[in-house]
C-alpha atoms as a PDB file:
ATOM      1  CA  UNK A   1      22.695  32.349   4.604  1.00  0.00           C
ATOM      2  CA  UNK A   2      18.730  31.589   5.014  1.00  0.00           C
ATOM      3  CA  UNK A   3      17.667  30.841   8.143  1.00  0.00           C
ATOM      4  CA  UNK A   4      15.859  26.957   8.482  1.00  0.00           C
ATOM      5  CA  UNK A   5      12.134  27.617   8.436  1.00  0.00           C
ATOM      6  CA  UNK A   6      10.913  26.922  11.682  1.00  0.00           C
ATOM      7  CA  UNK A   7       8.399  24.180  10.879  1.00  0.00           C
ATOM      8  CA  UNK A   8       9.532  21.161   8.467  1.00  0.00           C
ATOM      9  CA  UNK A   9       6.421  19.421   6.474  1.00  0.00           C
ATOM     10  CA  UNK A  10       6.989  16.001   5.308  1.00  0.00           C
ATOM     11  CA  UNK A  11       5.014  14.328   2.940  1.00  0.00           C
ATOM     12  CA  UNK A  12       6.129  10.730   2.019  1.00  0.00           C
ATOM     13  CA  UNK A  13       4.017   9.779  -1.614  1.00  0.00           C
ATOM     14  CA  UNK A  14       3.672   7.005  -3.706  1.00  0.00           C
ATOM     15  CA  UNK A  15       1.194   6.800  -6.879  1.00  0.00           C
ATOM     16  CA  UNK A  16      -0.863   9.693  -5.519  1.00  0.00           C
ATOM     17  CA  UNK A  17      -1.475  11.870  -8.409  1.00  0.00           C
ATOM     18  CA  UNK A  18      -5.303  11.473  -7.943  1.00  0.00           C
ATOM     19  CA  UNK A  19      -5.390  14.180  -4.649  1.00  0.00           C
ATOM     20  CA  UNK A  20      -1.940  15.084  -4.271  1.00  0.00           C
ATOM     21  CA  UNK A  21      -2.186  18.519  -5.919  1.00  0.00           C
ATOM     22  CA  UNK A  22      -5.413  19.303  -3.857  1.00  0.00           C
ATOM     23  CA  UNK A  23      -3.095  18.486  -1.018  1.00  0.00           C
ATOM     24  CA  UNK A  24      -0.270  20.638  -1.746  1.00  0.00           C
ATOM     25  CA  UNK A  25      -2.780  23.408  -2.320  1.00  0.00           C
ATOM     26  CA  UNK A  26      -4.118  23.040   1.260  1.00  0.00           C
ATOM     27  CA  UNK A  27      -0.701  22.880   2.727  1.00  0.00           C
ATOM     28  CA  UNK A  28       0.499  25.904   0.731  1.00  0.00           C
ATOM     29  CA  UNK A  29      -1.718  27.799   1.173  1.00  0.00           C
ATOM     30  CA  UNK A  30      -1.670  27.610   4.952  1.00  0.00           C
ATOM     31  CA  UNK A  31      -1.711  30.548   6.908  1.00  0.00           C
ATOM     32  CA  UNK A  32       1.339  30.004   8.224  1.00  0.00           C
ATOM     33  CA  UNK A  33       3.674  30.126   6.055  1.00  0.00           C
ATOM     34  CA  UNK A  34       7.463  29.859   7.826  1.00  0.00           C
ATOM     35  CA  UNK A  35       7.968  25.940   7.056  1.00  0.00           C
ATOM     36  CA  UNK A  36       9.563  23.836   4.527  1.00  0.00           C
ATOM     37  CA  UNK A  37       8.004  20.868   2.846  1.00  0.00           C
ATOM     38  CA  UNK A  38      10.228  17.823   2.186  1.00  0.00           C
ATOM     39  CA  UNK A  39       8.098  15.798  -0.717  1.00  0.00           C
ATOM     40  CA  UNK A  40       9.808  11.861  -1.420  1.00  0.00           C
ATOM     41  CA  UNK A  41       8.488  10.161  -4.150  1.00  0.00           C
ATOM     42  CA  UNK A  42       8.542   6.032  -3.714  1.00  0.00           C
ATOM     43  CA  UNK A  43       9.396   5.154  -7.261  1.00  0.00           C
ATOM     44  CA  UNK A  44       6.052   6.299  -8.257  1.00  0.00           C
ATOM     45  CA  UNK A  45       4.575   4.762 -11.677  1.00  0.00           C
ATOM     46  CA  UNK A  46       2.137   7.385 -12.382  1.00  0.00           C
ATOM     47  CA  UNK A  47       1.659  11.265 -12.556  1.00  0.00           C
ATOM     48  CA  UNK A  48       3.483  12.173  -9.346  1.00  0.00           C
ATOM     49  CA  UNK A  49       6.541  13.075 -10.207  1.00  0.00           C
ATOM     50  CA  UNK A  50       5.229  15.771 -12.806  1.00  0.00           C
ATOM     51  CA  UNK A  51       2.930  17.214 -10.117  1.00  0.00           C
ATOM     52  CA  UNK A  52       5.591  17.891  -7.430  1.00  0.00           C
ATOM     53  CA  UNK A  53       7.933  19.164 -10.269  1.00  0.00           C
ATOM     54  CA  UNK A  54       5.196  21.737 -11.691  1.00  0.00           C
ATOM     55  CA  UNK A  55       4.763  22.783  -7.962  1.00  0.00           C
ATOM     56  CA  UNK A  56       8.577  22.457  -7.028  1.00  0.00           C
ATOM     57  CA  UNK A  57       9.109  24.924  -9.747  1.00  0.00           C
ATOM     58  CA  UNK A  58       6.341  26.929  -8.337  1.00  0.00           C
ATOM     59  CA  UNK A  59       6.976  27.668  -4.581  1.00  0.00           C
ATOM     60  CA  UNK A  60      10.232  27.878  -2.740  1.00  0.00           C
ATOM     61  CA  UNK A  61       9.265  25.945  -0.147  1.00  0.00           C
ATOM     62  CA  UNK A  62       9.371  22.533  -1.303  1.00  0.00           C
ATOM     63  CA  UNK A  63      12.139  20.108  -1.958  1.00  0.00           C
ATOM     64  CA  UNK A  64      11.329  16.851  -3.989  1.00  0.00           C
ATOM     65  CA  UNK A  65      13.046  14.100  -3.862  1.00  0.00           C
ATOM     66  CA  UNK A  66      12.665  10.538  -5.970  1.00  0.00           C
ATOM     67  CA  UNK A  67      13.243   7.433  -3.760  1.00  0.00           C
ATOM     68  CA  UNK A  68      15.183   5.128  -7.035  1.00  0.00           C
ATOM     69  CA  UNK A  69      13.276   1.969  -5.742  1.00  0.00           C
ATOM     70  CA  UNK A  70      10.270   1.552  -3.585  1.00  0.00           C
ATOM     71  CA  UNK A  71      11.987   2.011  -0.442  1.00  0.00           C
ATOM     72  CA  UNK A  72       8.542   1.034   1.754  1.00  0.00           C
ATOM     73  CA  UNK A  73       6.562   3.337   3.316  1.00  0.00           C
ATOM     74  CA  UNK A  74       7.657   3.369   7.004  1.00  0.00           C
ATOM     75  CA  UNK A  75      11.758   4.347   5.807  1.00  0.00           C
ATOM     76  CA  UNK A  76      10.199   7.045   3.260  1.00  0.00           C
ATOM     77  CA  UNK A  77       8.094   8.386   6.231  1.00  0.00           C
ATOM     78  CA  UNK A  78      11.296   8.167   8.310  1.00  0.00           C
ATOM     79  CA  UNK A  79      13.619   9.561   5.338  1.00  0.00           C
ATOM     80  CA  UNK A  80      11.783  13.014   5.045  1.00  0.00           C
ATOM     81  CA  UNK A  81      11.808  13.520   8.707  1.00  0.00           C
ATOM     82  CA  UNK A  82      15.609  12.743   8.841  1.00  0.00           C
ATOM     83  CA  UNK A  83      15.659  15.740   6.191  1.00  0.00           C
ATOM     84  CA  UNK A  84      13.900  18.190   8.549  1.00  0.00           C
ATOM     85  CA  UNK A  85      15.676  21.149   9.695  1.00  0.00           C
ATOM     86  CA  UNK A  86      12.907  22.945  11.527  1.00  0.00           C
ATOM     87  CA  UNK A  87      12.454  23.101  15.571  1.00  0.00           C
ATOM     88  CA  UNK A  88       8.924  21.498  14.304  1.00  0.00           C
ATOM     89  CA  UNK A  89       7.878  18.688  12.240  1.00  0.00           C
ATOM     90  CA  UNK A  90       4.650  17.629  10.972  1.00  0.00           C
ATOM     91  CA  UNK A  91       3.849  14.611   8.412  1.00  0.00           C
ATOM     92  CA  UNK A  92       1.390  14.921   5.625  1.00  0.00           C
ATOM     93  CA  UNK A  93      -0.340  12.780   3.743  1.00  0.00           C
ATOM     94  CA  UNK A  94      -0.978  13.011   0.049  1.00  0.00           C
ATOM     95  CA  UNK A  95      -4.336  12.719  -0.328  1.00  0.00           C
ATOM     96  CA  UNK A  96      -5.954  14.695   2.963  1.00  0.00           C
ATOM     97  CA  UNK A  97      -7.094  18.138   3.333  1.00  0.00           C
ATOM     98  CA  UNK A  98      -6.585  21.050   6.141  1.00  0.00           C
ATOM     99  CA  UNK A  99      -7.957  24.593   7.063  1.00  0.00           C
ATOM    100  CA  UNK A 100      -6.162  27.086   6.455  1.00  0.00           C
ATOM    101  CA  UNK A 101      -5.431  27.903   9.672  1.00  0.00           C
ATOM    102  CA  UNK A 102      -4.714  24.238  10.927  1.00  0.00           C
ATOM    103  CA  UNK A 103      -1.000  25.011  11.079  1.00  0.00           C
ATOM    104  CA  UNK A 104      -1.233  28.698  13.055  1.00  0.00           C
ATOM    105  CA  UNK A 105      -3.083  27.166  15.391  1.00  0.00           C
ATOM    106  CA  UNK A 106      -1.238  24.158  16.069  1.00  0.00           C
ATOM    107  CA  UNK A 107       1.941  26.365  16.329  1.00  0.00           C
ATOM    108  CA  UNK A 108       0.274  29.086  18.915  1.00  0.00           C
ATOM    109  CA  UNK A 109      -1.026  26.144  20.840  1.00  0.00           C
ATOM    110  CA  UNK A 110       2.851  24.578  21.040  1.00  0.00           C
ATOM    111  CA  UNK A 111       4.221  28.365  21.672  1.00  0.00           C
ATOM    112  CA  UNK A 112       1.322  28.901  24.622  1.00  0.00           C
ATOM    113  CA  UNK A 113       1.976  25.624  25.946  1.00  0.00           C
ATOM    114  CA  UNK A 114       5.681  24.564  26.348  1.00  0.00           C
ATOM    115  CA  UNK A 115       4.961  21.480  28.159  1.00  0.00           C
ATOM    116  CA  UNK A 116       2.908  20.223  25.430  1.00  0.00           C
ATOM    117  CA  UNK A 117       5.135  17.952  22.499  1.00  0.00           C
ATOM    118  CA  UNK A 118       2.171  17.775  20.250  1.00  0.00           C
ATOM    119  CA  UNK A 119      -0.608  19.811  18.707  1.00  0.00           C
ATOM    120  CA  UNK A 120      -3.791  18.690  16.410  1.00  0.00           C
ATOM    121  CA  UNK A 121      -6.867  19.137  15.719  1.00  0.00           C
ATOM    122  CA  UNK A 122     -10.180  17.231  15.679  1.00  0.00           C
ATOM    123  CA  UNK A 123     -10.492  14.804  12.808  1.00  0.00           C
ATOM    124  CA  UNK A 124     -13.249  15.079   9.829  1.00  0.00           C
ATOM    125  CA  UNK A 125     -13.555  12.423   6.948  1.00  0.00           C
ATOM    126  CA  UNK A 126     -14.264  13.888   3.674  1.00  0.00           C
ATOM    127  CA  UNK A 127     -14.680  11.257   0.660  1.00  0.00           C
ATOM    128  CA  UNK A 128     -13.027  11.132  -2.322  1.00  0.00           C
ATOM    129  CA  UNK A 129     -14.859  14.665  -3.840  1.00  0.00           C
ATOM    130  CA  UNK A 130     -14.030  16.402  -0.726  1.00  0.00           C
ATOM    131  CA  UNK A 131     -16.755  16.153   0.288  1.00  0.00           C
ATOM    132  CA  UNK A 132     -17.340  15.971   4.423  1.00  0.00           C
ATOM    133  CA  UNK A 133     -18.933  13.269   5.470  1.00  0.00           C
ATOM    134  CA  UNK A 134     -18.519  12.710   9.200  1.00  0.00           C
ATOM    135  CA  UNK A 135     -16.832  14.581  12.476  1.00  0.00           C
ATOM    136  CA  UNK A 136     -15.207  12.663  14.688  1.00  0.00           C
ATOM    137  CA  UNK A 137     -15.285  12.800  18.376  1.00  0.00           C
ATOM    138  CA  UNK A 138     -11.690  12.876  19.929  1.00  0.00           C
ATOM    139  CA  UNK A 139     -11.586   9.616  22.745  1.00  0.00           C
ATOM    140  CA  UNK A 140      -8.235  10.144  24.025  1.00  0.00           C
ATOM    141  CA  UNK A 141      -6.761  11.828  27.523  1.00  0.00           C
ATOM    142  CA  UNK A 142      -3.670  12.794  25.814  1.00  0.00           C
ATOM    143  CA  UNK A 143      -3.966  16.145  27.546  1.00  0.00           C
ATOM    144  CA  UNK A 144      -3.645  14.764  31.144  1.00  0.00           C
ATOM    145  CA  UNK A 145      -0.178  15.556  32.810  1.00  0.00           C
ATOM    146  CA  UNK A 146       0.241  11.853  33.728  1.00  0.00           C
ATOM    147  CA  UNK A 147       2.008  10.037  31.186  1.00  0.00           C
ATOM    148  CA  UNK A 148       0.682   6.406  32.713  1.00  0.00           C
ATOM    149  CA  UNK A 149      -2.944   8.054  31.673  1.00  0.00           C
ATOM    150  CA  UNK A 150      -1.687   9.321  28.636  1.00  0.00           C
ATOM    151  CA  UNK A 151      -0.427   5.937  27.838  1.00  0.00           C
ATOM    152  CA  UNK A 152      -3.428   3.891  29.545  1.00  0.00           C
ATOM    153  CA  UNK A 153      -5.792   5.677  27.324  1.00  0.00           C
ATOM    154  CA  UNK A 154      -3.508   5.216  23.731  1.00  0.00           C
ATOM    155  CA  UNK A 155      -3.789   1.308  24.716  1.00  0.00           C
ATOM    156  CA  UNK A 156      -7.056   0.678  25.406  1.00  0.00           C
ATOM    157  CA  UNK A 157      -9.086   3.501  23.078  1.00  0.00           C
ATOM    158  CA  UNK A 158      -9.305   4.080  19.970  1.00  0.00           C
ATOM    159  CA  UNK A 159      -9.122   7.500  17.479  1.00  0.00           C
ATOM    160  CA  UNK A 160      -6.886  10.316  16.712  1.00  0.00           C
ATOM    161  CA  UNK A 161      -5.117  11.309  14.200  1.00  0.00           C
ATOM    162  CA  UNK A 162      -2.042  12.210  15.980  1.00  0.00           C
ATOM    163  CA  UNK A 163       0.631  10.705  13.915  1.00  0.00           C
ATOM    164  CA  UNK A 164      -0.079  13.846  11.385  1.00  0.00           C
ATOM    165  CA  UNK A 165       0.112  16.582  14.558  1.00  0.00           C
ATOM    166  CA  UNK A 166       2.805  18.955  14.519  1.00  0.00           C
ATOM    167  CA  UNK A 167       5.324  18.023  17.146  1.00  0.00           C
ATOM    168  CA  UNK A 168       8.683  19.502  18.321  1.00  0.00           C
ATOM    169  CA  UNK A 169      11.466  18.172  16.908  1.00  0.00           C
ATOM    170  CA  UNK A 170      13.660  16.922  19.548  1.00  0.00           C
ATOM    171  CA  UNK A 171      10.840  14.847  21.215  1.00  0.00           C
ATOM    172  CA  UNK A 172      10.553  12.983  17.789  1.00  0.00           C
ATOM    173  CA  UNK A 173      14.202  12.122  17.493  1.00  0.00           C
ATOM    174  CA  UNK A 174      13.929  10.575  20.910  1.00  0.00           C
ATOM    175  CA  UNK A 175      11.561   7.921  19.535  1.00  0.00           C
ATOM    176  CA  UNK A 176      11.893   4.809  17.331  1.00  0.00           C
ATOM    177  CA  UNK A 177      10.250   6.935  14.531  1.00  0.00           C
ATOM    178  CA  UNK A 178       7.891   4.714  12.290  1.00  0.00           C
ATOM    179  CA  UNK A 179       8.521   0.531  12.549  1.00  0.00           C
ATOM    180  CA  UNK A 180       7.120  -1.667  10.025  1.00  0.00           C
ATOM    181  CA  UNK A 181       5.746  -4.197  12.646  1.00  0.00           C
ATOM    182  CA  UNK A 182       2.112  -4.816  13.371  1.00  0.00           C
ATOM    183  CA  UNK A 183       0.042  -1.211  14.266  1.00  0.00           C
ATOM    184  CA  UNK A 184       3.382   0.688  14.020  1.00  0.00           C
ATOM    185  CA  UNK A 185       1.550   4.099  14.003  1.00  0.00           C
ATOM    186  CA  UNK A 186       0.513   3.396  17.390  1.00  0.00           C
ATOM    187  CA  UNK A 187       3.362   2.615  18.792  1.00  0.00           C
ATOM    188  CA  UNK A 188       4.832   5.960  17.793  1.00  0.00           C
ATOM    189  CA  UNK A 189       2.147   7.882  18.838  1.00  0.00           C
ATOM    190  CA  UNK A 190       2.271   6.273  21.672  1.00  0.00           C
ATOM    191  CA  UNK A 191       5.804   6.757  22.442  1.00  0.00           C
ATOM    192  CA  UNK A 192       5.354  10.840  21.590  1.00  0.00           C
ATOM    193  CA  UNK A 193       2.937  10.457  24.199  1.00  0.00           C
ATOM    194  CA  UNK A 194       5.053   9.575  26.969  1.00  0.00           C
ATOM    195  CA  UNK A 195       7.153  12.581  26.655  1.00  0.00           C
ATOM    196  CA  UNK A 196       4.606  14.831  27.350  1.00  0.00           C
ATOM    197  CA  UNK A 197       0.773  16.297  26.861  1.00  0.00           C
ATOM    198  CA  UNK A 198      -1.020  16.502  23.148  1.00  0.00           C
ATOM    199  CA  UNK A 199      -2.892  19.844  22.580  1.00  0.00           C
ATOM    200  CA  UNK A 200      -6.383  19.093  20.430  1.00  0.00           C
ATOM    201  CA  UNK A 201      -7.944  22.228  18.815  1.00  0.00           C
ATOM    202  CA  UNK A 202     -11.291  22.205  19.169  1.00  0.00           C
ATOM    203  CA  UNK A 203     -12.056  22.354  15.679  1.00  0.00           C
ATOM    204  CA  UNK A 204     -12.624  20.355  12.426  1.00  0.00           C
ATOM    205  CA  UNK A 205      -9.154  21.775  10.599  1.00  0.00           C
ATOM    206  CA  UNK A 206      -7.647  18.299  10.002  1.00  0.00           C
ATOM    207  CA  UNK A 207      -9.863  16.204   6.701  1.00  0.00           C
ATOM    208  CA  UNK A 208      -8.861  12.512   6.677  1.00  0.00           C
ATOM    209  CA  UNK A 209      -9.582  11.248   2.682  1.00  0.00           C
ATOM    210  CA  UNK A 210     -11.624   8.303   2.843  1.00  0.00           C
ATOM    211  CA  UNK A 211     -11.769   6.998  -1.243  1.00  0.00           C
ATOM    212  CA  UNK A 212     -12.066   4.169  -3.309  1.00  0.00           C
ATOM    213  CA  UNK A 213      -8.234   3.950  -4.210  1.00  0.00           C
ATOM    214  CA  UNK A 214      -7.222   3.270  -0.440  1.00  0.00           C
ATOM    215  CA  UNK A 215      -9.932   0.754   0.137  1.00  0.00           C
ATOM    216  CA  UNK A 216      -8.422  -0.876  -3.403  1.00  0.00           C
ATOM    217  CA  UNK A 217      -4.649  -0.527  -1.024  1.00  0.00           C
ATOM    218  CA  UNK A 218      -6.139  -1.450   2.355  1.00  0.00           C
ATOM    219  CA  UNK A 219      -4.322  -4.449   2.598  1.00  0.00           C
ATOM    220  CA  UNK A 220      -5.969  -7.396   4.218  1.00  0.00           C
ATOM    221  CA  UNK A 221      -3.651  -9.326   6.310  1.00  0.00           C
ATOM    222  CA  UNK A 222      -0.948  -8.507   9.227  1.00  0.00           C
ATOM    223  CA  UNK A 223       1.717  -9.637   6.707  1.00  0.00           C
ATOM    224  CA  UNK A 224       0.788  -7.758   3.806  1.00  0.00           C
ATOM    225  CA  UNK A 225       0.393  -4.680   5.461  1.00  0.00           C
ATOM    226  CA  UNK A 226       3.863  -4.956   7.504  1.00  0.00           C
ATOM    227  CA  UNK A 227       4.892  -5.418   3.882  1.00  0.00           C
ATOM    228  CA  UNK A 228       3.474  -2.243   2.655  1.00  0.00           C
ATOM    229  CA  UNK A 229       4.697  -0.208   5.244  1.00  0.00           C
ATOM    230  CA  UNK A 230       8.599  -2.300   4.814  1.00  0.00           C
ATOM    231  CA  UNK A 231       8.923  -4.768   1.676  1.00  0.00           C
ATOM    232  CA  UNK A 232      11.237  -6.974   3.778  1.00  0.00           C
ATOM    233  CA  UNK A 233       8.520  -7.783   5.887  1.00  0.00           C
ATOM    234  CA  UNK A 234       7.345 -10.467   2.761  1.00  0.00           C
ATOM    235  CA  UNK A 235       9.776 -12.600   3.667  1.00  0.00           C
ATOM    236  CA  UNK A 236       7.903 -15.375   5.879  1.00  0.00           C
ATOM    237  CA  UNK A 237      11.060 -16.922   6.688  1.00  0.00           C
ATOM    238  CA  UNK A 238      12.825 -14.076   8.171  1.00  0.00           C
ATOM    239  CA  UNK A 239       9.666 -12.506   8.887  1.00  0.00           C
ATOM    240  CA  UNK A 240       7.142 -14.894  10.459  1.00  0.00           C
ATOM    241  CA  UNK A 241       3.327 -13.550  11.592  1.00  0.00           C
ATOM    242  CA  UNK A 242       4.867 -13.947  15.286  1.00  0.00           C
ATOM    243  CA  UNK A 243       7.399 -11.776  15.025  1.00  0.00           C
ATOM    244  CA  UNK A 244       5.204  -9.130  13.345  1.00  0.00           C
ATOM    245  CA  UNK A 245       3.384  -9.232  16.788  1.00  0.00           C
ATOM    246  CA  UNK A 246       6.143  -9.641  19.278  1.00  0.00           C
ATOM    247  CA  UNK A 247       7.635  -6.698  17.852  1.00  0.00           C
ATOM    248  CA  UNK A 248       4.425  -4.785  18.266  1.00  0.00           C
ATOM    249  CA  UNK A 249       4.330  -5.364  22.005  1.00  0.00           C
ATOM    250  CA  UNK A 250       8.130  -5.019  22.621  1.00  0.00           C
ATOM    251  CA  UNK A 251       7.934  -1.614  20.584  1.00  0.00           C
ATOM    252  CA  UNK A 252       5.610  -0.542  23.931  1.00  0.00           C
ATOM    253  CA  UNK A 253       8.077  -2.054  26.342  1.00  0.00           C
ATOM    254  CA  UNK A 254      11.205  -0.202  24.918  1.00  0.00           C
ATOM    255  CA  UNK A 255       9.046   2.919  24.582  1.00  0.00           C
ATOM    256  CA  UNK A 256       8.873   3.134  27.847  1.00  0.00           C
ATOM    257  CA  UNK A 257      12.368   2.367  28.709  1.00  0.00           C
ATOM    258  CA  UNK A 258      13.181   5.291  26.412  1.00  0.00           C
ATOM    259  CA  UNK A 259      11.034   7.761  27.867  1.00  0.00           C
ATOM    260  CA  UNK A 260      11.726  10.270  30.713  1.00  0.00           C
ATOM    261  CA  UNK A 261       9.537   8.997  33.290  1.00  0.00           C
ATOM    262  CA  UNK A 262       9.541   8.230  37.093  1.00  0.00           C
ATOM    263  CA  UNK A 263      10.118   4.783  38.139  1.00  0.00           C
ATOM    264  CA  UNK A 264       7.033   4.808  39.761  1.00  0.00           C
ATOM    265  CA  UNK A 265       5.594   6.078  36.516  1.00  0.00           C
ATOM    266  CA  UNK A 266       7.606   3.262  34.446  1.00  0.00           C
ATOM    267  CA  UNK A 267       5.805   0.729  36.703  1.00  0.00           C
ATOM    268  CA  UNK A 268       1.910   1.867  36.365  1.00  0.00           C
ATOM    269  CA  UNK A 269       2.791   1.771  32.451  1.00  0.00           C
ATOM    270  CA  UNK A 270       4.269  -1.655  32.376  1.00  0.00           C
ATOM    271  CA  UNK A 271       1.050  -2.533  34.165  1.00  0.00           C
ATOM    272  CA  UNK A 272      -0.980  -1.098  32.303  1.00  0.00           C
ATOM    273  CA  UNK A 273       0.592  -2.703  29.294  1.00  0.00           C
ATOM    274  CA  UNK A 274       0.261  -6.219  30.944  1.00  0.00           C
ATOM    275  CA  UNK A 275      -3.418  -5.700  31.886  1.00  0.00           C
ATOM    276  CA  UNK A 276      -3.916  -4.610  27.406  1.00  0.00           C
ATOM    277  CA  UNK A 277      -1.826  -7.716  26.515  1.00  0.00           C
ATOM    278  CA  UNK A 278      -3.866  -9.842  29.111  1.00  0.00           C
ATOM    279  CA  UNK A 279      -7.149  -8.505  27.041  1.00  0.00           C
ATOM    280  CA  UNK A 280      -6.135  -8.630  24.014  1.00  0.00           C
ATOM    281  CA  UNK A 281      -5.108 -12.183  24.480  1.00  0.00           C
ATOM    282  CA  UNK A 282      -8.829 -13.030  25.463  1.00  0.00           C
ATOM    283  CA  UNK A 283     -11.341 -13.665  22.522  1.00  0.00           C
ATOM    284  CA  UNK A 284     -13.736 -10.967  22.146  1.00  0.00           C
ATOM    285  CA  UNK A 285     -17.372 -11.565  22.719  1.00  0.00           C
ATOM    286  CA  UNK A 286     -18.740  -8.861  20.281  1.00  0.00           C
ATOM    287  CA  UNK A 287     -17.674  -6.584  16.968  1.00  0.00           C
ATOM    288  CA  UNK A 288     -15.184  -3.233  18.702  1.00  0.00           C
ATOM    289  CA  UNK A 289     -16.970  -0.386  18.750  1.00  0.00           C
ATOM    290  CA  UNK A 290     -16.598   2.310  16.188  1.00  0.00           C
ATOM    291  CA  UNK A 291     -15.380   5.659  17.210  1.00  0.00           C
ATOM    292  CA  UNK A 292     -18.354   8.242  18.070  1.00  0.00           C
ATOM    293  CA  UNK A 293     -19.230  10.552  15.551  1.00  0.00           C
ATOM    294  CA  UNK A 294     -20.892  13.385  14.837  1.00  0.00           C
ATOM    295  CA  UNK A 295     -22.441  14.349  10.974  1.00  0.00           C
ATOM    296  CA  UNK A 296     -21.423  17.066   9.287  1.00  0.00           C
ATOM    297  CA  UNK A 297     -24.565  19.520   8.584  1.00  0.00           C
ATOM    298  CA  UNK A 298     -23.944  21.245   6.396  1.00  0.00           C
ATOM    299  CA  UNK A 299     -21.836  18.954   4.075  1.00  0.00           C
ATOM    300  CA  UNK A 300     -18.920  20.703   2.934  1.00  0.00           C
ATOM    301  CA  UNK A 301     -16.980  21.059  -0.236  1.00  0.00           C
ATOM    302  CA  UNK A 302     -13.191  20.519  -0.591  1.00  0.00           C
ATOM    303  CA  UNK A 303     -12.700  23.964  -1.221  1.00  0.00           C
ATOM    304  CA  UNK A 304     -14.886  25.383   1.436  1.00  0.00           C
ATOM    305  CA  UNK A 305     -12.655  23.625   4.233  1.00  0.00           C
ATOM    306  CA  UNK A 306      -9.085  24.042   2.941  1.00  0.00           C
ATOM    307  CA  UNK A 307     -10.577  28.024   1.413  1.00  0.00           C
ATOM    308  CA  UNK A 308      -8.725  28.079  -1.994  1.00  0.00           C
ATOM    309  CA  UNK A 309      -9.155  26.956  -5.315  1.00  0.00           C
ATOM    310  CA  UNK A 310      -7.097  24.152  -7.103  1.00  0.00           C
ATOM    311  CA  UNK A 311      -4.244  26.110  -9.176  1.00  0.00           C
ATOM    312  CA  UNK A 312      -4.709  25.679 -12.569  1.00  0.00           C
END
C-alpha cells in the first residue's frame, strides 16, 4: 500500500481553460515533488475537463474530479480539501503561477519552524501573458507570537495572499473552512491565524494572475459575489444583504471562540474586533489606500518565474 503524499494540493476550477494548463505546469513541476493534487471541476462549460484529463493521464499525482452541477465555489474549495490526505494542504488557483521552489521552501520553513501553521511567500501580479507587473509589499504581523496582534493586524490591514499558503492539516480542520458570507477569505485566514504564526519567504515565488477574464467575473455587489462563492446566497428572501454582513462579523466572533487562546487573549481580540466594527461603521473620509508596491525591473516572462516550458 502507497504511503499518502505528505502535502495535498487542491485546486477548485471552473471555466479555466485559458491558464489552467500553465498552472498545472508550475505546480508540477515544483521542486518538491511528494504531494498529491486533488483537481474538481464545477460543471465547467468549456475546455477544462479535456485539460485535466490530458494531464490526469499524464502524471500520477493528480486526481480529477467533475462536480455534476455548479456546486459554488466556497463547497468546491471546501470539497477538495475534505479529499486531502496529506499532513499539509495548500489551495491553488487555476490561473496563477509559482517558482519552482515555492513549495520546498514553504515546507522547510513549516519543518524549521513547528510553531508556525502557515508558510508563503511574498506576492507578485503578473497579467494575463505572464507577464510581472508589480511586487507587493507584505503589511501583515502574522509572524508575531501574539495571536491578539496577529489578529489586530488581519482586521485592520490589508494584503496577503495567505489563503493559498501551505498550512498543516490539522490546524485547517479546526476552522470553519471557506463561508460564502461577505469577505469569507478573510475570515479564514483570519481564523488560521489565531492558531499560530505565518512564515513569509522573502521572495517573489507566489504570481497572482491579474486578466481581463476575472475583471469580466469580478462581481459587483455583496450579493452577487456571496452568490458566486455559494448559489444559495441569490435567494434575497432567505438571504437578505444583512445577513451577508452579520455573518461576516459573527464568523470573527466564533473564530475566536474556536481557537486555543488565553482568556486574557480571547478578551484583547474581542476588543479589538469591537474597536474594527466601531470603524467600519463610521463613513470614511477618503478612497482606502492601496497596498505598497514595488515594480518589477526587470519585467518577467511566465516562463522565467515558474522555469519550464508549457508541455506541448
Amino acid at each position: 500500500m502507497n504511503a499518502a503524499p505528505r502535502l495535498s494540493i487542491g485546486l477548485a476550477v471552473y471555466n479555466g481553460e485559458n491558464y489552467l494548463a500553465e498552472s498545472l505546469d508550475a505546480l508540477l513541476g515544483q521542486s518538491y515533488e511528494d504531494f498529491e493534487l486533488i483537481i474538481s471541476d464545477n460543471a465547467s462549460t468549456d475546455g477544462t475537463a479535456d485539460i485535466c484529463h490530458q494531464y490526469e493521464d499524464q502524471d500520477c499525482r493528480i486526481r480529477y474530479i467533475r462536480q455534476q452541477r455548479n456546486i459554488g465555489l466556497a463547497p468546491n474549495h471546501n470539497f477538495v480539501f475534505n479529499q486531502a490526505s496529506g499532513e499539509l494542504f495548500k489551495w491553488a488557483s487555476h490561473d496563477d503561477l509559482y517558482a519552482p521552489d515555492l513549495l520546498q521552501r514553504c515546507v522547510d520553513a513549516l519543518d524549521e519552524n513547528p510553531h508556525v501553521v502557515l508558510a508563503h511567500s511574498w506576492t507578485a501580479i503578473v497579467d494575463g501573458s505572464g507577464t510581472v507587473t508589480k511586487k507587493l509589499e507584505y503589511p501583515l504581523t502574522t509572524a508575531s507570537l501574539r495571536a491578539p496582534e496577529r489578529f489586530r493586524s488581519m482586521l485592520f490591514a490589508d494584503g496577503g495572499d495567505d489563503v493559498y499558503g501551505v498550512v498543516r492539516t490539522n490546524i485547517l480542520r479546526r476552522t470553519a473552512l471557506h463561508g460564502s458570507h461577505h469577505h469569507a477569505d478573510r475570515t479564514i485566514t483570519t481564523e488560521i491565524a489565531l492558531h499560530g504564526p505565518f512564515h513569509q519567504v522573502q521572495d517573489w515565488l507566489y504570481f497572482r494572475r491579474d486578466h481581463p477574464e476575472r475583471e469580466e467575473r469580478a462581481c459587483p455587489t455583496v450579493r452577487t459575489r456571496c452568490a458566486n462563492m455559494d448559489p444559495r446566497r441569490a435567494d434575497r428572501l432567505r438571504h437578505p444583504a444583512v445577513r451577508l454582513y452579520g455573518e461576516y462579523i459573527l464568523a470573527y466572533v466564533a473564530a475566536i471562540r474556536r481557537a486555543p487562546l488565553s482568556s486574557a487573549d480571547r478578551r484583547e481580540c474581542y476588543r479589538y474586533l469591537a474597536q474594527w466594527a466601531t470603524s467600519r461603521a463610521r463613513p470614511r473620509r477618503a478612497p482606502h489606500a492601496e497596498a505598497p508596491v514595488f515594480r518589477a525591473q526587470p519585467v518577467m516572462s511566465a516562463d522565467t518565474v515558474t522555469g519550464q516550458k508549457r508541455r506541448p
